[in-house]
Structures are given as C-alpha cells and as structure tokens.
C-alpha atoms as a PDB file:
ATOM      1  CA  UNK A   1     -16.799   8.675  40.728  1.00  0.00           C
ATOM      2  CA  UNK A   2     -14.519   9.494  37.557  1.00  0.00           C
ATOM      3  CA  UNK A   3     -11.339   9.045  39.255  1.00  0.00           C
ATOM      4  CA  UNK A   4      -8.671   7.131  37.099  1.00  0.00           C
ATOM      5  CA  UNK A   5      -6.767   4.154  38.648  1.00  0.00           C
ATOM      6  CA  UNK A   6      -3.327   4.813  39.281  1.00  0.00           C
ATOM      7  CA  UNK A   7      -1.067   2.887  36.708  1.00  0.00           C
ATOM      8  CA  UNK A   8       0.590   1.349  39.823  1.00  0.00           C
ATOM      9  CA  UNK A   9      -2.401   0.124  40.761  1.00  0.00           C
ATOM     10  CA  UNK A  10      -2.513  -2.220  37.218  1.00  0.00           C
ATOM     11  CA  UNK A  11      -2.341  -5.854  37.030  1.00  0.00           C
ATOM     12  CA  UNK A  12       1.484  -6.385  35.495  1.00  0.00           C
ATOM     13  CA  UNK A  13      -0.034  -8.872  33.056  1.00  0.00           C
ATOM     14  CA  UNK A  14      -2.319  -5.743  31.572  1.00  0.00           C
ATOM     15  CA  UNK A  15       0.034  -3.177  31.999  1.00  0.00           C
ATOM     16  CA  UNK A  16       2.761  -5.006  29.468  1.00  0.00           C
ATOM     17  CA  UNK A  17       0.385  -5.842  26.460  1.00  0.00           C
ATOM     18  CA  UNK A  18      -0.582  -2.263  26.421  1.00  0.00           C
ATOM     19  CA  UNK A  19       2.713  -1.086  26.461  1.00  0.00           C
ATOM     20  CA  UNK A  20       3.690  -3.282  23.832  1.00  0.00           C
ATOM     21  CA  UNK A  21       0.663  -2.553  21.535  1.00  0.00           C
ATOM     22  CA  UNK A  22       1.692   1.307  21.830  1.00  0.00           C
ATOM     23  CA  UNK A  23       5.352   0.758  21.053  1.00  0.00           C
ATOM     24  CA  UNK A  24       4.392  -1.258  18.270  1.00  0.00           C
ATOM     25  CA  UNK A  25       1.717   0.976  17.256  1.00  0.00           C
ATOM     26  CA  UNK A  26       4.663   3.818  17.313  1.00  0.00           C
ATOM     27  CA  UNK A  27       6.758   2.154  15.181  1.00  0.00           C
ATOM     28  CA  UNK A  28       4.380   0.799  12.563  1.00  0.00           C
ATOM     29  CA  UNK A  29       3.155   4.595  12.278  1.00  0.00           C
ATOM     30  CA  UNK A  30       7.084   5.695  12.232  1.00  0.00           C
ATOM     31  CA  UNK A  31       7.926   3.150   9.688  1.00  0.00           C
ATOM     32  CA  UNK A  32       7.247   5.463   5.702  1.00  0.00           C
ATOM     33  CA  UNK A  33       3.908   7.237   4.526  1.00  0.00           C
ATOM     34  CA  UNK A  34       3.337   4.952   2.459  1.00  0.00           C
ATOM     35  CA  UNK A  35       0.244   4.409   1.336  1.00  0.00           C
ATOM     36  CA  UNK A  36      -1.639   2.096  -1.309  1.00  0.00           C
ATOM     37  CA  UNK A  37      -3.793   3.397  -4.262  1.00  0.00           C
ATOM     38  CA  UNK A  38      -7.215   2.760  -6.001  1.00  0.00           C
ATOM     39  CA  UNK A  39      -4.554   2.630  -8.886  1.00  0.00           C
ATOM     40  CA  UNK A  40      -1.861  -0.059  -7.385  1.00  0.00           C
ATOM     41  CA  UNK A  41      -4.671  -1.652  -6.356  1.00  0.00           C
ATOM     42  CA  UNK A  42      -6.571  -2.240  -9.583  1.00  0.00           C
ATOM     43  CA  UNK A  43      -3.799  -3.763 -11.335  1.00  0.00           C
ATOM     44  CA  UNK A  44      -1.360  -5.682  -8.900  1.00  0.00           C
ATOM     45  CA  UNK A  45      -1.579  -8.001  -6.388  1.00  0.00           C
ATOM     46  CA  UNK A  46      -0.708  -8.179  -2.708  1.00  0.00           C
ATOM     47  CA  UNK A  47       2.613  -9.994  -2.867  1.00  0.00           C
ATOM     48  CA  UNK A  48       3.481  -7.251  -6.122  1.00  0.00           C
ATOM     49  CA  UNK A  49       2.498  -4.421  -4.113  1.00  0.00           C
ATOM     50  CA  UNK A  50       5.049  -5.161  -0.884  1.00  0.00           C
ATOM     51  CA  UNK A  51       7.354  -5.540  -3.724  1.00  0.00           C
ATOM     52  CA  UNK A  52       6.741  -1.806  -5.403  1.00  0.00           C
ATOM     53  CA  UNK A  53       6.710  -0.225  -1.595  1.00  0.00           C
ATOM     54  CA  UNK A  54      10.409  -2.177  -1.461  1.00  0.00           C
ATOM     55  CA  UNK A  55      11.103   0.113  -4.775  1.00  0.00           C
ATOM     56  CA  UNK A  56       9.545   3.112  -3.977  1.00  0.00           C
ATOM     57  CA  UNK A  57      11.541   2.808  -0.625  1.00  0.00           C
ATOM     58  CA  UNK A  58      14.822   2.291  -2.712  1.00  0.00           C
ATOM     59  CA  UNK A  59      14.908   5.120  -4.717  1.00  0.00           C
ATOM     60  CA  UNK A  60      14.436   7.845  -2.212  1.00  0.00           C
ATOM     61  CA  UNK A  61      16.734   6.377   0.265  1.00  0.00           C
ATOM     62  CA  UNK A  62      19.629   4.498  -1.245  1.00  0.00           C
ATOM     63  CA  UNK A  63      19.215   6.089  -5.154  1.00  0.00           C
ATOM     64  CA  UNK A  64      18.136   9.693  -3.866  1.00  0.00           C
ATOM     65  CA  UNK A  65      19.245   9.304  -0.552  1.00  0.00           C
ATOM     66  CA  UNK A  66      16.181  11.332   1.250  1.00  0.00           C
ATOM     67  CA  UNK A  67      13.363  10.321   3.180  1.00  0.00           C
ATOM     68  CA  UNK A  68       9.478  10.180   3.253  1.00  0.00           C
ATOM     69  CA  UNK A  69       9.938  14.047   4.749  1.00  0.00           C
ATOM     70  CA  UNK A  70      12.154  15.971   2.563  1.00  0.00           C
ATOM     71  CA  UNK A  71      11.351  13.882  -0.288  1.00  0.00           C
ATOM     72  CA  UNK A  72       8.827  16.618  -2.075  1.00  0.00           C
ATOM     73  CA  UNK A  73      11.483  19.342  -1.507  1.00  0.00           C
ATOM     74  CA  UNK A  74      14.466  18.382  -2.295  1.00  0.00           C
ATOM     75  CA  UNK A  75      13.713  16.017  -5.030  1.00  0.00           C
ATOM     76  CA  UNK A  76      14.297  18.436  -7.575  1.00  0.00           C
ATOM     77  CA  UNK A  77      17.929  19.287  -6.519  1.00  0.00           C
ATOM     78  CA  UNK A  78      19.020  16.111  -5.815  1.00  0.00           C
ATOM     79  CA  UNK A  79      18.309  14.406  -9.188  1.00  0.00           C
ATOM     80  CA  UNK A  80      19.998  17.302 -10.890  1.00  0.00           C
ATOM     81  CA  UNK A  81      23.330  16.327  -8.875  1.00  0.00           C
ATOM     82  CA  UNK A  82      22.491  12.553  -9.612  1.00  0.00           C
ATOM     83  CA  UNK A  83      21.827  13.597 -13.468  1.00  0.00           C
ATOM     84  CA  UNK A  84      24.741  15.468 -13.307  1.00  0.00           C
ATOM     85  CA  UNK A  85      27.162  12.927 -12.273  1.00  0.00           C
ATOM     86  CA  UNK A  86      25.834  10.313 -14.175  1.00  0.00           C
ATOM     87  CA  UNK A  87      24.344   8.381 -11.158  1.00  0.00           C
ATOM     88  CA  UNK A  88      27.932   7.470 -10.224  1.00  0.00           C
ATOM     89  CA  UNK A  89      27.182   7.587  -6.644  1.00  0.00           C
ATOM     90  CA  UNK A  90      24.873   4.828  -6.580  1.00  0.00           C
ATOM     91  CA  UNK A  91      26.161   1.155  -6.167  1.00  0.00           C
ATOM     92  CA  UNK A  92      25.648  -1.313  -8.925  1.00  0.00           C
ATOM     93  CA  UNK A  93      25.789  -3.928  -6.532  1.00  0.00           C
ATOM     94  CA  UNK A  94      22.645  -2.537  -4.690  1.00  0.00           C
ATOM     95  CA  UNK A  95      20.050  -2.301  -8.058  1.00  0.00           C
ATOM     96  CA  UNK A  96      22.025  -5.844  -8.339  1.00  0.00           C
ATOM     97  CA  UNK A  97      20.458  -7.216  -4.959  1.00  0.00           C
ATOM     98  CA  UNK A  98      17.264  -5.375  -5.781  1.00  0.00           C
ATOM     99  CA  UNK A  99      16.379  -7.574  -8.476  1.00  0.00           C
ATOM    100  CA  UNK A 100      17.718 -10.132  -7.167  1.00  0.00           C
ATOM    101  CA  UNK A 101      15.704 -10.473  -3.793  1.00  0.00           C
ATOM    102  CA  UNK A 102      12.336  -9.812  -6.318  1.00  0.00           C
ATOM    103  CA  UNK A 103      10.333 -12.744  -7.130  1.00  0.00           C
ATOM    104  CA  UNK A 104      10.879 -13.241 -10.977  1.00  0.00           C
ATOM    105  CA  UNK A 105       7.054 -12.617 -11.764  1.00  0.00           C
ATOM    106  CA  UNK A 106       6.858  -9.370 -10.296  1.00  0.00           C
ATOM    107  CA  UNK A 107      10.179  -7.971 -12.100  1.00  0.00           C
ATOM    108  CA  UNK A 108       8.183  -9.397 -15.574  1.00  0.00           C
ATOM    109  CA  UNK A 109       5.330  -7.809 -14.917  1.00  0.00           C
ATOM    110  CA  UNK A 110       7.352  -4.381 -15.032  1.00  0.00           C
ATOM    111  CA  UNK A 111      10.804  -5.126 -17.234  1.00  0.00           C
ATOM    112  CA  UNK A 112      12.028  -7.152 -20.036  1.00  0.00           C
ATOM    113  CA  UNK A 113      15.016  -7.302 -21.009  1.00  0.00           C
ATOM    114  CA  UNK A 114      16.771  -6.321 -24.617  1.00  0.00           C
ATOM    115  CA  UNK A 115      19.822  -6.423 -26.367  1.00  0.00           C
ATOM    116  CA  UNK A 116      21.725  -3.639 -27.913  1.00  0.00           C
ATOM    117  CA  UNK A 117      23.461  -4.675 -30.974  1.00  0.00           C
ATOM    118  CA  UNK A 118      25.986  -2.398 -31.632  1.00  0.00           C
ATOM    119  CA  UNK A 119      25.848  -1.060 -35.331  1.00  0.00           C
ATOM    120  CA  UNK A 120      30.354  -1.074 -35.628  1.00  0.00           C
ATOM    121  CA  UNK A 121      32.788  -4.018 -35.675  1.00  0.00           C
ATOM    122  CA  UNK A 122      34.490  -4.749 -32.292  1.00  0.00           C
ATOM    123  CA  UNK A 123      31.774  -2.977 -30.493  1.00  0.00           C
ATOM    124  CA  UNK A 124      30.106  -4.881 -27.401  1.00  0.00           C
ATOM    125  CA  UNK A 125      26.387  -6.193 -27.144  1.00  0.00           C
ATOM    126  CA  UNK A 126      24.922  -5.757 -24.238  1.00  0.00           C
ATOM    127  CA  UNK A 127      21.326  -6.226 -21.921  1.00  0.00           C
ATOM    128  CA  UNK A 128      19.152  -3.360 -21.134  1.00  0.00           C
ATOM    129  CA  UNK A 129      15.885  -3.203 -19.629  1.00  0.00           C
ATOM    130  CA  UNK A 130      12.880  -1.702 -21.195  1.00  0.00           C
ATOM    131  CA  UNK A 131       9.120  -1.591 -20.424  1.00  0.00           C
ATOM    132  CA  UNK A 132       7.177  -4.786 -20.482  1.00  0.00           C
ATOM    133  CA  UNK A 133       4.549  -4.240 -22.687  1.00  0.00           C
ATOM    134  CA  UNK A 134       2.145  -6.798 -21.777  1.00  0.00           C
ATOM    135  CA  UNK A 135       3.218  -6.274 -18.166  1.00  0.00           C
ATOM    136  CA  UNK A 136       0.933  -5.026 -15.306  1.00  0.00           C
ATOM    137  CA  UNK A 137       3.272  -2.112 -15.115  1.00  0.00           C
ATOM    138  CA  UNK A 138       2.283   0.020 -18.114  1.00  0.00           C
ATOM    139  CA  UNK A 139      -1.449  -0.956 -17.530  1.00  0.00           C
ATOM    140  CA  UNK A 140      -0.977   0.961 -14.093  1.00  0.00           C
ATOM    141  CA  UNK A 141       0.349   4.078 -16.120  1.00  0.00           C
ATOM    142  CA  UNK A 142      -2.051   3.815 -18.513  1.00  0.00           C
ATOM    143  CA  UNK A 143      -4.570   4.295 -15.113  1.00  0.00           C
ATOM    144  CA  UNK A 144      -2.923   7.494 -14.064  1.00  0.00           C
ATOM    145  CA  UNK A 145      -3.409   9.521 -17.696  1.00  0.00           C
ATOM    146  CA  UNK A 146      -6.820  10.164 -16.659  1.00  0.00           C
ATOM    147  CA  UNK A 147      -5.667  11.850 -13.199  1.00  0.00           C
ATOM    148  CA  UNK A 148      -2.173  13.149 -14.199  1.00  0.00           C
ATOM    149  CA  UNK A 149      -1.307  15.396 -17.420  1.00  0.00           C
ATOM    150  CA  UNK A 150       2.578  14.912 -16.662  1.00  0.00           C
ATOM    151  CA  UNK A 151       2.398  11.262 -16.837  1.00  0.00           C
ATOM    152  CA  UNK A 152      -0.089  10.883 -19.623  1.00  0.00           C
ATOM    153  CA  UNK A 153       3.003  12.511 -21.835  1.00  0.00           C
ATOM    154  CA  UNK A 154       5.456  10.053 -20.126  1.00  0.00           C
ATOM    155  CA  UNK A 155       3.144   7.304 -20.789  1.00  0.00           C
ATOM    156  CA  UNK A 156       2.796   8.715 -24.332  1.00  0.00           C
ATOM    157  CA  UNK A 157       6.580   8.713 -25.042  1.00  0.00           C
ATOM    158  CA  UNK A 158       7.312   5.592 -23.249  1.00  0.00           C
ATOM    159  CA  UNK A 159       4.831   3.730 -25.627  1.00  0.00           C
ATOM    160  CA  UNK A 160       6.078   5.482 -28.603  1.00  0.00           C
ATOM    161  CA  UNK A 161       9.635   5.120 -27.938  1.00  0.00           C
ATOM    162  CA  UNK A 162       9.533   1.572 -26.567  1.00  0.00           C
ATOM    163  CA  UNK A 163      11.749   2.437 -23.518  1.00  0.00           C
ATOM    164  CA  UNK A 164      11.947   4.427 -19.885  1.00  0.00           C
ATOM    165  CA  UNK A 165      11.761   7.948 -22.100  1.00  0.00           C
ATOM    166  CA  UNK A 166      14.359   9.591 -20.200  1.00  0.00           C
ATOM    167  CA  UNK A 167      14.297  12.706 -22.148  1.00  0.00           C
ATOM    168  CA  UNK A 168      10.730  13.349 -20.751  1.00  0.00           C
ATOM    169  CA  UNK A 169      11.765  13.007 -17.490  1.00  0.00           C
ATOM    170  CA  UNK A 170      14.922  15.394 -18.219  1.00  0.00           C
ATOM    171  CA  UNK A 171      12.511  18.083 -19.819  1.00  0.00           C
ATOM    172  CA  UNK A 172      10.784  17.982 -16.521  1.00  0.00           C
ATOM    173  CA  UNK A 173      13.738  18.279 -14.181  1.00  0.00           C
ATOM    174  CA  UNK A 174      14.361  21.681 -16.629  1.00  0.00           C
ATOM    175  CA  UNK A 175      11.821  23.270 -16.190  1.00  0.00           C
ATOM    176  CA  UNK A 176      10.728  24.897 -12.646  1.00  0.00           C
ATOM    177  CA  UNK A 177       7.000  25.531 -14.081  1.00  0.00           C
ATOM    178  CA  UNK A 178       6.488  22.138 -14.363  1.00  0.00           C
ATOM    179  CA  UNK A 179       5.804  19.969 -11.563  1.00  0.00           C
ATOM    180  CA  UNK A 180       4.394  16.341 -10.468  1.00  0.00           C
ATOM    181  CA  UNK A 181       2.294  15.525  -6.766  1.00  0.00           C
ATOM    182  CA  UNK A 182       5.633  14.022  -5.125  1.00  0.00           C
ATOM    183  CA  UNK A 183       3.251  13.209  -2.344  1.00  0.00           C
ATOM    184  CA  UNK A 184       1.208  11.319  -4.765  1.00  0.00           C
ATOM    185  CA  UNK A 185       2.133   6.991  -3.979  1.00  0.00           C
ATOM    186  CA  UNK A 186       1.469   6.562  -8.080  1.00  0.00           C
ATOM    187  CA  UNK A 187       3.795   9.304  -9.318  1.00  0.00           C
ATOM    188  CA  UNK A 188       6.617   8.169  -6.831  1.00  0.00           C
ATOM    189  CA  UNK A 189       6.153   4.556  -7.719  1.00  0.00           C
ATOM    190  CA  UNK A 190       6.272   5.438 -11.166  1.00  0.00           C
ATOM    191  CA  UNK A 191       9.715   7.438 -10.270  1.00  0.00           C
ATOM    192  CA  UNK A 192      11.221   5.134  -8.573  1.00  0.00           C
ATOM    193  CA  UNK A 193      10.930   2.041 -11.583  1.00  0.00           C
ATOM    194  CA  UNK A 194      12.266   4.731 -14.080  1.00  0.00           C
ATOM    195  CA  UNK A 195      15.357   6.080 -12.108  1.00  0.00           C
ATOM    196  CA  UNK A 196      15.839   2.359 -11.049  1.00  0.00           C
ATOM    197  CA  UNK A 197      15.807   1.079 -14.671  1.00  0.00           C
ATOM    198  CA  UNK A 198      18.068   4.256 -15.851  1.00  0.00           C
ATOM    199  CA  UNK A 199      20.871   3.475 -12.566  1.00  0.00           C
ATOM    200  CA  UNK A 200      20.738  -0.264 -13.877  1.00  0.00           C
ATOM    201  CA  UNK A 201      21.121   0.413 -17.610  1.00  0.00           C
ATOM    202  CA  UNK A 202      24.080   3.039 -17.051  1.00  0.00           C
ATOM    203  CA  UNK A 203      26.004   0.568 -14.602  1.00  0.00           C
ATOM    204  CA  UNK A 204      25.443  -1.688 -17.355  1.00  0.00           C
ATOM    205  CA  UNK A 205      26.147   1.083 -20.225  1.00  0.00           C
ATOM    206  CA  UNK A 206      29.651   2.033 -18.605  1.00  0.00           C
ATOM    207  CA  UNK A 207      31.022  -0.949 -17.997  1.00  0.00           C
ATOM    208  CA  UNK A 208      30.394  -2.300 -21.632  1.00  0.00           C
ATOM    209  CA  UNK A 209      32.329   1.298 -23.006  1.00  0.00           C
ATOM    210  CA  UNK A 210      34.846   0.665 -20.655  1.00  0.00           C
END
C-alpha cells in the first residue's frame, strides 16, 4: 500500500528535527541572493569573501537603503537622490563601524589610505582612501574586463587616475542607454566598495571644509 502515515502518528523525537531542518532551511534560503563567483573566488579567500558579502549587504541596505528585490530597479533612482544630496543621509558613524568590525588584512587588500595636502596656507590635510594597487581588489576587476565592457572602462580610469573614478560612475548614472547586470554578484560587489569609499571620503571631505 502507498498510504502516507499520518503526522500524528510520528515519533515526537522525528517530528522536531524535521521541523527544525525546514525552518532553518527557510531562513537560510530567506536570508540575500547572494551568491559567490568564479571571479571572487579566484582571487580572495574564504574569511575575505564573508567580509565582501558584509559590504555588498551594506550598500544596498543601509547606503541605498533597498533590498536583494528591488535592488536592479530602483538602483538607478536612488543613487541620483543620494548623488544629489551629497550622500548626506548616510551615517558616518556606520562606514565608521564598517571598517572597524573588518579584519585589517582584508580592508588592505582593497584600500590604502592617502593624504591630501592642500596646495593654500591655513588649509587642512586630510586622509582619503584610494585603491590598493597591489591589493587583491583591483586584481578581481582586472578579472571582470574580459566579461564586462562597463567595468573594463572603470577599471581603465581607476588605474589611470589612481582613485575610485567617480566621474565614470557619474557618466553612467547619466545616461539611461547605458547599463550594468545589477543581478551580477561582481558588478554589485564592485558597487558597493566604490559608493562605500566615496560615503567615507565625503564624511571625511566635509568635515575638514567645515
């Protein structure tokens, strides 16, 4: 006979492991999209990679304040309003414990920090971060010029420049024919570090001016 046992029927001691391993199952699934890459995986290591799903994780909720869903949609709109307002809205003191809570190796193999000298009298010097460039970081962008056109000129400009290359990222937010796979783990990973490092270097921008 195919007849199914009633669930009643179930020894307690089976009944609450599986209903455990199902909730658990449910919220694991629940938890962000995220997933790894050939890319990530190539060039960082397991402890480095929990830290850049921490980042990624950052930016679209506390810097862009979305989620995994609306991400792709609304990305565009939001960052204009960010861009717009300078980034006001988001709290030094969060990139603050950002950094803070990341092992110091990890942050190195993305950032270093440099110092603006300031070219008049009575001006203030201050700390801003640019791209490490014997860091694991840029060898991961470097990876995704063969896949990407969008980020092979980022990665162009960044190298050229020496820093984050806002202005590339600008030119794409202004113009609607352009566009980057926001479902793609690499290009939001590769957001999320340059809209981090431009929220820290304003915060750190304004209150120098001010």
């Amino acid at each position: 006979m195919n007849t199914k046992t009633p669930l009643s029927f179930c020894k307690i001691g089976t009944v609450k492991p599986l209903i455990i391993g199902l909730t658990l199952t449910m919220l694991m699934g629940c938890k962000s999209s995220y997933k790894t890459t050939t890319e990530l995986q190539s060039v960082f290591i397991e402890e480095e990679l929990k830290e850049l799903e921490t980042m990624r994780s950052f930016f679209i909720e506390d810097i862009m304040q979305l989620n995994d869903d609306n991400f792709h949609s609304k990305f565009r709109s939001e960052m204009r309003k960010l861009e717009a307002n300078g980034f006001s809205t988001v709290e030094p003191k969060k990139i603050e414990n950002l950094f803070n809570s990341m092992p110091k190796e990890t942050f190195n193999e993305i950032w270093k920090p440099k110092t603006h000298v300031p070219s008049r009298p009575n001006s203030v010097s201050y700390e801003y971060l640019v791209p490490n460039e014997s860091g694991k970081y840029l060898q991961f962008l470097a990876k995704n010029t063969k896949h990407n056109s969008r980020i092979k000129d980022y990665y162009n400009k960044v190298i050229k420049s020496g820093n984050f290359s806002h202005f590339s990222m600008l030119n794409y937010l202004n113009d609607d024919t352009l566009d980057f796979d926001l479902s793609n783990t690499n290009i939001q990973i590769v957001l999320a570090i340059h809209y981090i490092s431009i929220c820290h270097d304003n915060n750190i921008t304004s209150n120098a001016l001010n």
